[in-house]
Protein backbone atom coordinates (compact mmCIF):
# COMPACT_ATOMS: atom_id res chain seq x y z
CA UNK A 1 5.68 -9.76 -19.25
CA UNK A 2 2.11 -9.81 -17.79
CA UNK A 3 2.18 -8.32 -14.38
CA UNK A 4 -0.97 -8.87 -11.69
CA UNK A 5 -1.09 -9.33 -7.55
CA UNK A 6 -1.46 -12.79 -5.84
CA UNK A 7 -1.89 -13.21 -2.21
CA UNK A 8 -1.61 -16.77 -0.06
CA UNK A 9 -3.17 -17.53 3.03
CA UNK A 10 -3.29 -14.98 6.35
CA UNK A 11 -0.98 -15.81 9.03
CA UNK A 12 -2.69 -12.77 11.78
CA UNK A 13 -3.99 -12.47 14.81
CA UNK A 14 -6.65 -9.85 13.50
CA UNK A 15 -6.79 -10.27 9.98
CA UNK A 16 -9.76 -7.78 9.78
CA UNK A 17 -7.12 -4.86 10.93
CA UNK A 18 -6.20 -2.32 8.09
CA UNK A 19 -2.77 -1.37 8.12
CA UNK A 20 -1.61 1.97 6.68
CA UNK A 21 0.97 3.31 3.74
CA UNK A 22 0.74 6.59 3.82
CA UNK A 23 0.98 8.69 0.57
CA UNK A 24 -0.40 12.32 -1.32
CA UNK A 25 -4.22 11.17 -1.65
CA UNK A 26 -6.70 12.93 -0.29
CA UNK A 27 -8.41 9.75 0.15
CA UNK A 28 -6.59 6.62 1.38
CA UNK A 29 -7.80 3.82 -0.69
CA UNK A 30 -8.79 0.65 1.11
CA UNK A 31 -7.37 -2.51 -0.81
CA UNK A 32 -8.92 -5.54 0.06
CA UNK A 33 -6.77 -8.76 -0.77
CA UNK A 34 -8.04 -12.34 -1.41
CA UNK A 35 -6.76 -14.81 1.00
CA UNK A 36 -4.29 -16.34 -1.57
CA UNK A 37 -2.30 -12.76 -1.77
CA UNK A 38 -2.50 -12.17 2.34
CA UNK A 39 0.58 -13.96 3.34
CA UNK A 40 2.76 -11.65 0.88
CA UNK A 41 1.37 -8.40 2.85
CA UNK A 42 1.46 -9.81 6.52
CA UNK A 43 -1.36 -11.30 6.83
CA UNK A 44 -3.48 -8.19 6.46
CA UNK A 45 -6.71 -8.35 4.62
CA UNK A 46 -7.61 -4.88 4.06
CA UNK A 47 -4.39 -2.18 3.47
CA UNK A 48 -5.33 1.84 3.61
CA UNK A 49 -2.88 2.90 0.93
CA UNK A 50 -3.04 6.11 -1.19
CA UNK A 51 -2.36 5.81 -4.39
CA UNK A 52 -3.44 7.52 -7.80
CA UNK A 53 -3.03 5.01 -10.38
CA UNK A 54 -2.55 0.99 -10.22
CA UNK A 55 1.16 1.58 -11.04
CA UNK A 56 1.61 3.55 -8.30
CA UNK A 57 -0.64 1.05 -5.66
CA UNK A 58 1.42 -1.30 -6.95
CA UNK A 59 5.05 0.15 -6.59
CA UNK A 60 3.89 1.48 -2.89
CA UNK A 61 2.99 -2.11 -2.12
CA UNK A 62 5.96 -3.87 -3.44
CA UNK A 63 8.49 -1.07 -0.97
CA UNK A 64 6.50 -1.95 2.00
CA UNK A 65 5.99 -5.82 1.35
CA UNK A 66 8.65 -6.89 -1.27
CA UNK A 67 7.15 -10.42 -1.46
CA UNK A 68 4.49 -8.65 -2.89
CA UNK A 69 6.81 -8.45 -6.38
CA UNK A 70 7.06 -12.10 -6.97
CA UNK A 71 2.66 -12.04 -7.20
CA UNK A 72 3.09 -9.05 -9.47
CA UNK A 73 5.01 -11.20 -11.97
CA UNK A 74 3.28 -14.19 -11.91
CA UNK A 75 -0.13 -11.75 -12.59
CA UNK A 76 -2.81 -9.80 -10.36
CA UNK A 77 -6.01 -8.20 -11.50
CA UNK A 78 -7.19 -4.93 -9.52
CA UNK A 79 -11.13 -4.54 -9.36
CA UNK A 80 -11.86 -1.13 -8.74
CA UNK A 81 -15.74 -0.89 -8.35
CA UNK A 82 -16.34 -4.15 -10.15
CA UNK A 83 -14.26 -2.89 -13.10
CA UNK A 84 -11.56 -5.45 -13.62
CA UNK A 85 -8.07 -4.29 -14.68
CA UNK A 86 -5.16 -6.53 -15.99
CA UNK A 87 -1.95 -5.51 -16.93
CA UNK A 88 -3.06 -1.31 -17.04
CA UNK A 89 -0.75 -0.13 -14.38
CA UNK A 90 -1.41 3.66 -15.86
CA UNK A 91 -5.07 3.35 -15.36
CA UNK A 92 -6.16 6.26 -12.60
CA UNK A 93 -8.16 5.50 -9.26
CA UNK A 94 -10.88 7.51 -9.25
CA UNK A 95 -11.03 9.61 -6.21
CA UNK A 96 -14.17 7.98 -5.28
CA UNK A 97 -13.27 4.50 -5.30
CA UNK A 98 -15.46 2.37 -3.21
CA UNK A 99 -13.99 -0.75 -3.75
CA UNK A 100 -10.16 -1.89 -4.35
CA UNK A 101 -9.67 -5.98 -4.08
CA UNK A 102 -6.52 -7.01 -5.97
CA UNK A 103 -7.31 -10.61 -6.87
CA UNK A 104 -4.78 -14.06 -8.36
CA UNK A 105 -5.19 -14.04 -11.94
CA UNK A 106 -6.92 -16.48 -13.75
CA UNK A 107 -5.06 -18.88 -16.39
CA UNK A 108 -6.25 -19.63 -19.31
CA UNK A 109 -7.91 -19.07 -23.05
């Protein structure tokens, strides 16, 4: 089964807050979600979350926001840096990621 992250639109007062998940990083990652995944994580557009690899961002995000699970099986890509990832939930963060956006998946051939 291909597995990705999906956000709908931001139901928040201050969508621009960041929202922690606190984990063993020694940098919290900040995860930026599209407005199509938002509504899945409370709104929030930006999550601090530390995480080593997309598997674990992934498993941290469905505990704290279960909806979250039903995006993951209908597909999200993770952009780390501008380097797209689909499907490679082993794949380590580097410690100096700059830039996390989980994005909908895109359909198609």
């Amino acid at each position: 089964m291909a597995l990705g992250i999906f956000m709908k639109g931001a139901r928040v007062s201050n969508p621009r807050s960041i929202h922690p998940i606190f984990t063993a990083r020694s940098n919290p990652l900040i995860i930026t979600f599209t407005s199509s995944l938002r509504d899945a994580v409370a709104g929030a557009e930006t999550l601090s979350i530390e995480a080593r690899t997309i598997g674990e961002l992934f498993r941290k995000l469905v505990e704290r926001y279960p909806r979250m699970q039903e995006h993951l099986d209908v597909g999200v890509a993770v952009s780390i840096d501008g380097q797209i990832y689909r499907d490679d939930w082993g794949t380590k963060i580097p410690e100096d990621a700059s830039e996390v956006f989980l994005i909908p998946r895109i359909q198609g051939g």
